[in-house]
Protein backbone atom coordinates (compact mmCIF):
# COMPACT_ATOMS: atom_id res chain seq x y z
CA UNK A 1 12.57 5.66 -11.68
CA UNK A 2 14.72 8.79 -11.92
CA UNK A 3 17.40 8.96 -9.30
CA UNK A 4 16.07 12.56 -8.40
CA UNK A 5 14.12 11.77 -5.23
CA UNK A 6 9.98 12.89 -5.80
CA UNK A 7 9.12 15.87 -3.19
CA UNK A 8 6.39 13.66 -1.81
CA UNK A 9 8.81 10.11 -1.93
CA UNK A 10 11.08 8.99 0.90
CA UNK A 11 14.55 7.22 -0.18
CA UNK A 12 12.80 3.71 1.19
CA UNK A 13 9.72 3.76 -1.21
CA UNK A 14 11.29 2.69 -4.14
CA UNK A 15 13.15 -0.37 -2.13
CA UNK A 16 9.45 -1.04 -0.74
CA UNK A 17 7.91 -1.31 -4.02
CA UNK A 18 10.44 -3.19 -4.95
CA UNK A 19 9.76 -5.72 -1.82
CA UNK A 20 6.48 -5.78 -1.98
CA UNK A 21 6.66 -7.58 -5.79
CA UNK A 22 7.74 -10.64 -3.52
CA UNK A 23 4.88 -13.08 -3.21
CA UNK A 24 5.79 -13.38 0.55
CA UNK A 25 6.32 -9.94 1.42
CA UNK A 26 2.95 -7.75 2.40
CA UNK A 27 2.86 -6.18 5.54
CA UNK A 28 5.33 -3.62 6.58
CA UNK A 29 7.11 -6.24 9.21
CA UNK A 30 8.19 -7.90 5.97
CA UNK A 31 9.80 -4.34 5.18
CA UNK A 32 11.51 -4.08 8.53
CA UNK A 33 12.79 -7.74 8.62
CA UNK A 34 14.44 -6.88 4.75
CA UNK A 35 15.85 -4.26 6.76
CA UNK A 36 14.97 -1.65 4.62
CA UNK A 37 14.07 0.47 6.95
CA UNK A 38 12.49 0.46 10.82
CA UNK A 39 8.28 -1.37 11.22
CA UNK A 40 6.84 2.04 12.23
CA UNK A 41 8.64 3.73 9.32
CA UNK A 42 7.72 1.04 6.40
CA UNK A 43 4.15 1.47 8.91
CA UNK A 44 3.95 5.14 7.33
CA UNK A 45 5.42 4.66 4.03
CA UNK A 46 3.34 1.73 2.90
CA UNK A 47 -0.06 4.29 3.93
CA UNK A 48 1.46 6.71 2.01
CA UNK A 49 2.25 4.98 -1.00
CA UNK A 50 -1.17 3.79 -0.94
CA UNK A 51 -2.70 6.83 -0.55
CA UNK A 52 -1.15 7.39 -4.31
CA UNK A 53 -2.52 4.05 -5.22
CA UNK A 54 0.80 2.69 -5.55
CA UNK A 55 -0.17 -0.12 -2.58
CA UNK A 56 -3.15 -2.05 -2.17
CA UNK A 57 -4.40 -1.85 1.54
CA UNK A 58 -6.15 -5.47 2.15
CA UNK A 59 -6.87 -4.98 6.13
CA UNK A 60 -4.52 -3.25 8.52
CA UNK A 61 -0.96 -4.02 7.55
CA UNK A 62 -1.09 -5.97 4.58
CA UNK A 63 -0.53 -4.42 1.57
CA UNK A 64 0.49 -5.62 -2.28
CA UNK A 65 1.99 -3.62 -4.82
CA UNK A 66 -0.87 -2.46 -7.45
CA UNK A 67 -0.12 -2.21 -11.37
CA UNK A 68 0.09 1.69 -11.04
CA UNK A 69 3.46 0.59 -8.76
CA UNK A 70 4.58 -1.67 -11.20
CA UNK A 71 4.52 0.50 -13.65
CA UNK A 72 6.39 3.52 -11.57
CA UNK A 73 9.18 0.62 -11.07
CA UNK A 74 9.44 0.47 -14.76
CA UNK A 75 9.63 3.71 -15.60
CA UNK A 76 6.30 4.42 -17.37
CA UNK A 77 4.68 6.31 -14.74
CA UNK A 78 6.18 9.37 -13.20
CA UNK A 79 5.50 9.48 -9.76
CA UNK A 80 5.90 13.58 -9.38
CA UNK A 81 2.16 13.31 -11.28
CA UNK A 82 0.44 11.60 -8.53
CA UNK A 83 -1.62 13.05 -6.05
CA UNK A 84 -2.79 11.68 -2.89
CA UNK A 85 -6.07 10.46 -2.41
CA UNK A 86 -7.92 11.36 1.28
């Protein structure tokens, strides 16, 4: 990713994405105990990431990184062309 922060992206996101690769890491408690930044935060960030389909939402709290994130981590997506879905 660029090192220009996205208008819609919060410094964490790209360190959650990151994360949630980890088999072991999918709810944002995982986020908080990585100490990436605070539960209700990584709470808010992982919904909004997945409102961009950047997350999978499984059930309340658990989430895992979809192959649209995996590709923003590499580079081949931009994530300034994402909208948000409702």
């Amino acid at each position: 990713m660029s090192e220009d922060t996205d208008d819609w992206m919060a410094p964490p996101d790209e360190y959650i994405l990151e994360e949630m690769q980890s088999d072991d890491v999918f709810s944002p408690t995982h986020i908080e105990e990585a100490d990436i930044c605070r539960g209700p935060d990584a709470a808010y960030r992982c919904r909004e990431l997945a409102k961009r389909g950047l997350l999978r939402k499984h059930a309340p709290g658990l989430y895992d990184i979809t192959d649209l994130g995996e590709r923003v981590l590499e580079g081949s997506v931009d994530p300034d062309e994402l909208e948000a879905e409702d």
